[in-house]
PDB file of N, CA and C in Angstrom:
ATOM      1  N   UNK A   1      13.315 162.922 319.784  1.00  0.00           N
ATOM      2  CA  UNK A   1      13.811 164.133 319.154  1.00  0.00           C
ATOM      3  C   UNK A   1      15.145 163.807 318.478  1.00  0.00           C
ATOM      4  N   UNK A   2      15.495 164.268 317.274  1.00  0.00           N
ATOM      5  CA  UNK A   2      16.609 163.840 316.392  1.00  0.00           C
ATOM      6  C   UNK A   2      17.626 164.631 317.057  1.00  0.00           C
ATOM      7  N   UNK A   3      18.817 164.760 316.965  1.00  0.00           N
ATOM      8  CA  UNK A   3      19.942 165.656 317.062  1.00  0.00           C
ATOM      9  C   UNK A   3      20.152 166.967 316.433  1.00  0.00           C
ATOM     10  N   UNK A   4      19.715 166.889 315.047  1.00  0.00           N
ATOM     11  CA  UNK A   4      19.394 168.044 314.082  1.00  0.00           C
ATOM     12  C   UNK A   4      18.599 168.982 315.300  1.00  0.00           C
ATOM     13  N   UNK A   5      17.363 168.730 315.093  1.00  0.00           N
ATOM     14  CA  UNK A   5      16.127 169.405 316.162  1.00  0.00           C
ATOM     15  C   UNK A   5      16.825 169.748 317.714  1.00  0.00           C
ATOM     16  N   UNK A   6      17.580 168.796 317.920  1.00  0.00           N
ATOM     17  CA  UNK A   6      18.277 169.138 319.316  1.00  0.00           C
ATOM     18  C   UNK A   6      19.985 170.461 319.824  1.00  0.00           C
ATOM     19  N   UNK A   7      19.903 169.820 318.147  1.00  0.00           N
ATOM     20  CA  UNK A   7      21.249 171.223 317.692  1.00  0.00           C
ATOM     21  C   UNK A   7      20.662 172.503 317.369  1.00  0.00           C
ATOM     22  N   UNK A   8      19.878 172.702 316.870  1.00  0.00           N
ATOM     23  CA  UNK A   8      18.904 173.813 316.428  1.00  0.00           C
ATOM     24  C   UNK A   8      18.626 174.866 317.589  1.00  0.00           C
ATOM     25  N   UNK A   9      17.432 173.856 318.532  1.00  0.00           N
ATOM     26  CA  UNK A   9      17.293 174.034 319.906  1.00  0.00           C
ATOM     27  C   UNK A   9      18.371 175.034 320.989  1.00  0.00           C
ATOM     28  N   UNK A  10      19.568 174.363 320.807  1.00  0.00           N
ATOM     29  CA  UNK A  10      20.471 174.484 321.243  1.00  0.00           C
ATOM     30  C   UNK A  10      20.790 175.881 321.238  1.00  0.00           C
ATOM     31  N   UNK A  11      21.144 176.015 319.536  1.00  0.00           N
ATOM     32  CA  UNK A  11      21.540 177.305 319.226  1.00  0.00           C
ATOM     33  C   UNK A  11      20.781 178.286 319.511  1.00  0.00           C
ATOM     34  N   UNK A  12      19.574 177.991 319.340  1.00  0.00           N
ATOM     35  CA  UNK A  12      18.401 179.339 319.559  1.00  0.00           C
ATOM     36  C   UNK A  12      19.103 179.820 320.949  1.00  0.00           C
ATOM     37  N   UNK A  13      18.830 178.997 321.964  1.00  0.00           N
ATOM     38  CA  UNK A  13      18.862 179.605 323.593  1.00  0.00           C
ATOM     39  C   UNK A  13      20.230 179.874 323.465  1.00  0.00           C
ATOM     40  N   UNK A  14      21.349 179.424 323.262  1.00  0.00           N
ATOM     41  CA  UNK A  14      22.173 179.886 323.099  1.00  0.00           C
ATOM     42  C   UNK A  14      22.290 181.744 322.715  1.00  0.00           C
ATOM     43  N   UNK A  15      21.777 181.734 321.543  1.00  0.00           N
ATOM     44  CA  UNK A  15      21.142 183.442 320.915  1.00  0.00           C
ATOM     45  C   UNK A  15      20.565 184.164 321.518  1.00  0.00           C
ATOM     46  N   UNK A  16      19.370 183.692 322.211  1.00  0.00           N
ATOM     47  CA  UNK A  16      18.681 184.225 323.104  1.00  0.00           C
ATOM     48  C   UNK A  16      19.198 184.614 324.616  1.00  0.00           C
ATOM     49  N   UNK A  17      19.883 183.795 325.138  1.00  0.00           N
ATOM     50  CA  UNK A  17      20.340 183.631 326.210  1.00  0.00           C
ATOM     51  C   UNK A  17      21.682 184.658 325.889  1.00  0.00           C
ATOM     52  N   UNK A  18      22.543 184.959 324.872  1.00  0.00           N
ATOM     53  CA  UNK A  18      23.066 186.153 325.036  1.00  0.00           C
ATOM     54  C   UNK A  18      22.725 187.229 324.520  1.00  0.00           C
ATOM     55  N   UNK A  19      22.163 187.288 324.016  1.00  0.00           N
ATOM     56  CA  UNK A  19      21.364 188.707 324.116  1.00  0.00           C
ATOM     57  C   UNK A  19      20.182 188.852 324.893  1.00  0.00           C
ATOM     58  N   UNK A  20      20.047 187.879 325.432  1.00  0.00           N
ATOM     59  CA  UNK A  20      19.836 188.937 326.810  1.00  0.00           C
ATOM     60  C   UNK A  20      20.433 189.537 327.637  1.00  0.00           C
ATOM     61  N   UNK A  21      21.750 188.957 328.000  1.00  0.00           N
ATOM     62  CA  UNK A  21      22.833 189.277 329.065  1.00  0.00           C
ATOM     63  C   UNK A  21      23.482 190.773 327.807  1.00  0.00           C
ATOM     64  N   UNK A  22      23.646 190.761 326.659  1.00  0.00           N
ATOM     65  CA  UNK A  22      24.120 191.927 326.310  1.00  0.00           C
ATOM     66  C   UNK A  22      23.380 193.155 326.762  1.00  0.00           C
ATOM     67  N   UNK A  23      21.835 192.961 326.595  1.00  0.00           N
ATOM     68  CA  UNK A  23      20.897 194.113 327.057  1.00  0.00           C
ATOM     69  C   UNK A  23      20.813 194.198 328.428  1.00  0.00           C
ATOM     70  N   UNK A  24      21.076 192.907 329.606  1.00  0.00           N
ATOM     71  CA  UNK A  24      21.056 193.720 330.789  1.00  0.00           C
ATOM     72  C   UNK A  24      22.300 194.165 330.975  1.00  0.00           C
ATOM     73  N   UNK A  25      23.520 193.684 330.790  1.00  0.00           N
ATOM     74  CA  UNK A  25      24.724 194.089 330.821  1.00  0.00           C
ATOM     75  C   UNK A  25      24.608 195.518 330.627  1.00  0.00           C
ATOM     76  N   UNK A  26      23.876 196.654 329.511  1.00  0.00           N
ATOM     77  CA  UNK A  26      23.875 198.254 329.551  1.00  0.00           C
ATOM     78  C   UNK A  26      23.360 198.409 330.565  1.00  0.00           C
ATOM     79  N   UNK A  27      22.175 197.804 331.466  1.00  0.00           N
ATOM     80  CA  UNK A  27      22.130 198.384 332.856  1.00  0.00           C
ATOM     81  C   UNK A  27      23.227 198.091 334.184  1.00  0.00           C
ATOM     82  N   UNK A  28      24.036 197.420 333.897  1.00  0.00           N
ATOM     83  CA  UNK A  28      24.771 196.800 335.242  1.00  0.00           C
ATOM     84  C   UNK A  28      25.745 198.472 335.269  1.00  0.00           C
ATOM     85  N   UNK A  29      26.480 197.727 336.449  1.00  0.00           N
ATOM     86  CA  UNK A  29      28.069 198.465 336.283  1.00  0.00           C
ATOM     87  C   UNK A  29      29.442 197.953 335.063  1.00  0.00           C
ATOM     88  N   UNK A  30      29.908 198.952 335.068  1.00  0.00           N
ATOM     89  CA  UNK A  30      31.010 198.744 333.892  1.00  0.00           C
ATOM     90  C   UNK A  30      31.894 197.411 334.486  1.00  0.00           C
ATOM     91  N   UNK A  31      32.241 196.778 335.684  1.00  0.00           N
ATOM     92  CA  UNK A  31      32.938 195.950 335.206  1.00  0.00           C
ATOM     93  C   UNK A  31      32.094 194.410 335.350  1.00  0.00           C
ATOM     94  N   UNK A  32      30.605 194.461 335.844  1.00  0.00           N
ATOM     95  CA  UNK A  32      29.916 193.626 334.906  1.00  0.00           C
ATOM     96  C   UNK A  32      29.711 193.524 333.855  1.00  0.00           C
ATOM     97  N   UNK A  33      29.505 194.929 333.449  1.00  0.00           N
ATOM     98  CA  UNK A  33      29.728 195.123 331.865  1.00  0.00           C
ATOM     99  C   UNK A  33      30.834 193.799 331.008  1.00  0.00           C
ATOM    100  N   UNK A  34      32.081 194.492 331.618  1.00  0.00           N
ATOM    101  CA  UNK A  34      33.370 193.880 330.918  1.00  0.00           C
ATOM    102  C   UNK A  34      33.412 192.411 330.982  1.00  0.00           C
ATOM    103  N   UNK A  35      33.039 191.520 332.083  1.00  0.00           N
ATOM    104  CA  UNK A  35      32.620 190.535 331.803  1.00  0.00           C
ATOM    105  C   UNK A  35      31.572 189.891 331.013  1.00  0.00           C
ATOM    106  N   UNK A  36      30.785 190.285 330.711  1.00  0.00           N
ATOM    107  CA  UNK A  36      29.966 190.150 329.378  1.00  0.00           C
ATOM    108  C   UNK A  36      30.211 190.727 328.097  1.00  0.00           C
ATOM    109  N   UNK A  37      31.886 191.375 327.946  1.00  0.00           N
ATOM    110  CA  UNK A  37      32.275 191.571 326.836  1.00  0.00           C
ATOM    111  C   UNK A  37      32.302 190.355 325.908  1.00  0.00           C
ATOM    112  N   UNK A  38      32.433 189.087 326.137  1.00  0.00           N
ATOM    113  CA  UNK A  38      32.278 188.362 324.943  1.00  0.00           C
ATOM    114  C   UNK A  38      30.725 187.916 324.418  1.00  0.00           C
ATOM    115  N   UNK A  39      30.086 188.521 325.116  1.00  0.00           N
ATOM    116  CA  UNK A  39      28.853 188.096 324.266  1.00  0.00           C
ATOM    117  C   UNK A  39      28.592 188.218 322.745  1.00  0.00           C
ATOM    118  N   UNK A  40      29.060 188.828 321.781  1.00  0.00           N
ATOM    119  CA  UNK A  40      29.124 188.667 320.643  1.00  0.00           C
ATOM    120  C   UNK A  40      29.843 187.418 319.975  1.00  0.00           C
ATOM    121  N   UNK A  41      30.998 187.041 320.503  1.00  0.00           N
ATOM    122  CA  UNK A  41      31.569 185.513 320.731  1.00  0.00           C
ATOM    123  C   UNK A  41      30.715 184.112 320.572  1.00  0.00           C
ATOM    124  N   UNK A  42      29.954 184.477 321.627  1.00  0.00           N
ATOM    125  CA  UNK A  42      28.787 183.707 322.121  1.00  0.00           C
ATOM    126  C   UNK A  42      27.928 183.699 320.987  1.00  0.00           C
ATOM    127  N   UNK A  43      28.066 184.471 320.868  1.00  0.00           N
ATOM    128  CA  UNK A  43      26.260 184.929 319.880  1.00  0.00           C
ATOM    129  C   UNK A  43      26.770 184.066 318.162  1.00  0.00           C
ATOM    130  N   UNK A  44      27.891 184.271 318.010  1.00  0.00           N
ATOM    131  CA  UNK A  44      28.338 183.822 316.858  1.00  0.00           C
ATOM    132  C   UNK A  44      28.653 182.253 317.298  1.00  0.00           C
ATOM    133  N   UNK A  45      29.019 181.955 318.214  1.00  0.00           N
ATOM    134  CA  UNK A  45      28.409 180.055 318.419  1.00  0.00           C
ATOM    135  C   UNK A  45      27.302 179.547 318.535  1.00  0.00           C
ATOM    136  N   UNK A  46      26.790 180.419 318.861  1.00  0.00           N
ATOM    137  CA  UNK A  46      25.032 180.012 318.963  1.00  0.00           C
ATOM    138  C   UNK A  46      24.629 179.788 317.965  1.00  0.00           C
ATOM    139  N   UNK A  47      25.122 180.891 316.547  1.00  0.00           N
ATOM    140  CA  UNK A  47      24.221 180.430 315.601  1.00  0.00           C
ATOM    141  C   UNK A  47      25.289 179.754 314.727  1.00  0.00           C
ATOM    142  N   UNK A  48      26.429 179.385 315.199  1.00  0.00           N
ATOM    143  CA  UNK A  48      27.335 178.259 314.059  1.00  0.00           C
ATOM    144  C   UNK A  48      26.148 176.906 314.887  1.00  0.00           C
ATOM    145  N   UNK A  49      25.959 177.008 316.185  1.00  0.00           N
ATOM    146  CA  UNK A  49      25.618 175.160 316.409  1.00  0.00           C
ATOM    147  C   UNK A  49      24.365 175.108 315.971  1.00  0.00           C
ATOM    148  N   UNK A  50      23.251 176.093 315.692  1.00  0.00           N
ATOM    149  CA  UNK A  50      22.062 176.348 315.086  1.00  0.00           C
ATOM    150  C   UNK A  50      22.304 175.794 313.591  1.00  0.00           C
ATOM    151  N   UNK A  51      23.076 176.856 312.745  1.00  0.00           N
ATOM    152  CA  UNK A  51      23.826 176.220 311.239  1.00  0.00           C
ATOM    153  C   UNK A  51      23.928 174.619 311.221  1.00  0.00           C
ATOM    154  N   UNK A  52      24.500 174.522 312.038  1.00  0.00           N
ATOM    155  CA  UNK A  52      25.141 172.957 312.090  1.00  0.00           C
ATOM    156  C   UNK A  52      23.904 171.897 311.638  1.00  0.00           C
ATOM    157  N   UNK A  53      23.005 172.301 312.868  1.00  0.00           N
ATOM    158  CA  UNK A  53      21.640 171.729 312.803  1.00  0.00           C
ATOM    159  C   UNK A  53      20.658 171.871 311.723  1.00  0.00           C
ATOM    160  N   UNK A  54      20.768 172.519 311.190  1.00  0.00           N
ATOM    161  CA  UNK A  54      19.979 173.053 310.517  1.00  0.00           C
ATOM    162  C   UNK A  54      20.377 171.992 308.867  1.00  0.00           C
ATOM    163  N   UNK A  55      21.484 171.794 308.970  1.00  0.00           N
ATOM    164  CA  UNK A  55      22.417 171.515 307.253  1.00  0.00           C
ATOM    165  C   UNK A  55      22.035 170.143 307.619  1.00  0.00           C
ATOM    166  N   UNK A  56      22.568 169.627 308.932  1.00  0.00           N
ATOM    167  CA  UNK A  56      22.450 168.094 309.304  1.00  0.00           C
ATOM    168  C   UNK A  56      20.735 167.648 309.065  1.00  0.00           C
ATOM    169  N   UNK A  57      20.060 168.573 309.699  1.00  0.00           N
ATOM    170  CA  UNK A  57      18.336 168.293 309.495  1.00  0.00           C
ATOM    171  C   UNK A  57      17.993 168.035 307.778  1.00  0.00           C
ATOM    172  N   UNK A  58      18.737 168.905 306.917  1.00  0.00           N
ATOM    173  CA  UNK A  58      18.532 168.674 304.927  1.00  0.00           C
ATOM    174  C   UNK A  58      19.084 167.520 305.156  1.00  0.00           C
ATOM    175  N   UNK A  59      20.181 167.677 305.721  1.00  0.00           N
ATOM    176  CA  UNK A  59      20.885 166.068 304.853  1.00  0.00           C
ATOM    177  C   UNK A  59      19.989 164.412 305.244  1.00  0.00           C
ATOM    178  N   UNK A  60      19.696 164.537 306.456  1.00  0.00           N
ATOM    179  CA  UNK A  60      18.989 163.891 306.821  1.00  0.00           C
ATOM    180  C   UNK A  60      17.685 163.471 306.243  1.00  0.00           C
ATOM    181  N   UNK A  61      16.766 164.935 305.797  1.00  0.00           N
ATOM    182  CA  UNK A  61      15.757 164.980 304.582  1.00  0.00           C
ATOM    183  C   UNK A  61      16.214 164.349 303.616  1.00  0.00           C
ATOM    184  N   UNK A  62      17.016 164.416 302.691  1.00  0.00           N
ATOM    185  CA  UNK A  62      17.492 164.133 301.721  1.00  0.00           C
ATOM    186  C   UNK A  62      17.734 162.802 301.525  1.00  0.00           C
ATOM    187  N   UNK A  63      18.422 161.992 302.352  1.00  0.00           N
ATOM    188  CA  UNK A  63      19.130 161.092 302.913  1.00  0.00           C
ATOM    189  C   UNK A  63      17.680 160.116 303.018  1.00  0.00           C
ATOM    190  N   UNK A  64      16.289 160.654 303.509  1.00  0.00           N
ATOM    191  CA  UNK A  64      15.103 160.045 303.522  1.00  0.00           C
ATOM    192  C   UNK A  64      14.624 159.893 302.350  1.00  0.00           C
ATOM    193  N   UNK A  65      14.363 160.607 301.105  1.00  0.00           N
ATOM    194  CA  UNK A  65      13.628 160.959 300.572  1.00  0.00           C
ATOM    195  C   UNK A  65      14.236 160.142 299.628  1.00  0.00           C
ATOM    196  N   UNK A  66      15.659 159.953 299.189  1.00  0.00           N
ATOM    197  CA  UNK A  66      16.393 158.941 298.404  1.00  0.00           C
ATOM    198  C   UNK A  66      16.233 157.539 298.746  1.00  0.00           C
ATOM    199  N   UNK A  67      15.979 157.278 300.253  1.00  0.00           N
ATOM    200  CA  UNK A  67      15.782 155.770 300.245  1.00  0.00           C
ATOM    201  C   UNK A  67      14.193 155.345 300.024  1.00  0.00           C
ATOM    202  N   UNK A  68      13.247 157.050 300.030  1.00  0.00           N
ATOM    203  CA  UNK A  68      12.203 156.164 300.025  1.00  0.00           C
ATOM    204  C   UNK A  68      11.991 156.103 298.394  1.00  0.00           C
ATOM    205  N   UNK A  69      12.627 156.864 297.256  1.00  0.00           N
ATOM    206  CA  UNK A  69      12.446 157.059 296.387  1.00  0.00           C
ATOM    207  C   UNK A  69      13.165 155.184 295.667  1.00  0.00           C
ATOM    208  N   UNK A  70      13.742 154.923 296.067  1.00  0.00           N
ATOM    209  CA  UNK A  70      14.705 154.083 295.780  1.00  0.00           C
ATOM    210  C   UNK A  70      13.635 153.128 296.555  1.00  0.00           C
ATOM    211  N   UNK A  71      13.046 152.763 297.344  1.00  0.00           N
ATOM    212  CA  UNK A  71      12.195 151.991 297.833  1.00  0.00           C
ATOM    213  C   UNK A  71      10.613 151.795 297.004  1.00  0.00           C
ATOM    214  N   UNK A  72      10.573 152.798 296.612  1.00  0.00           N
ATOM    215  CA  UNK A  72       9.472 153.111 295.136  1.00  0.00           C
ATOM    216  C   UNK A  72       9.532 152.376 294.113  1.00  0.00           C
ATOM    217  N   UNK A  73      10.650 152.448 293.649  1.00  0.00           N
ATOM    218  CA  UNK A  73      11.339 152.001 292.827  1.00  0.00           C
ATOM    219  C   UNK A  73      11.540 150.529 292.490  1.00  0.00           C
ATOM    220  N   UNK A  74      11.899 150.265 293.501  1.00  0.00           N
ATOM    221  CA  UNK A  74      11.716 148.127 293.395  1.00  0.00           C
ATOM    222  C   UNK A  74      10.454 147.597 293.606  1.00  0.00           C
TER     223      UNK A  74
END
């Protein structure tokens, strides 16, 4: 598995994994609640390390597709 695919990965459960805790968090008590006040925090790293993966996975495409084009070529 590449790193791209493994950053991606990452981010999803990351996303997933807080929003879930945001939706049980409305059933808890308020100061479980308050400790799961940063889940929006969360949620916005999840999908920067998702991003990450995602740009690194093109470049990587790209990065293939030039050497095989260039390998065509000679």
């Amino acid at each position: 598995m590449k790193n791209s695919n493994l950053l991606q990965k990452i981010g999803i459960a990351i996303i997933i994994l807080s929003w879930s805790a945001r939706l049980i968090g409305k059933f808890l008590d308020a100061e479980t609640a308050e400790m799961l006040s940063d889940v929006p925090l969360i949620s916005v790293l999840g999908i920067g390390i998702w991003t990450v993966g995602f740009f690194k996975k093109e470049s990587d495409n790209k990065k293939k597709l030039s050497s095989e084009n260039s390998s065509l070529d000679s």
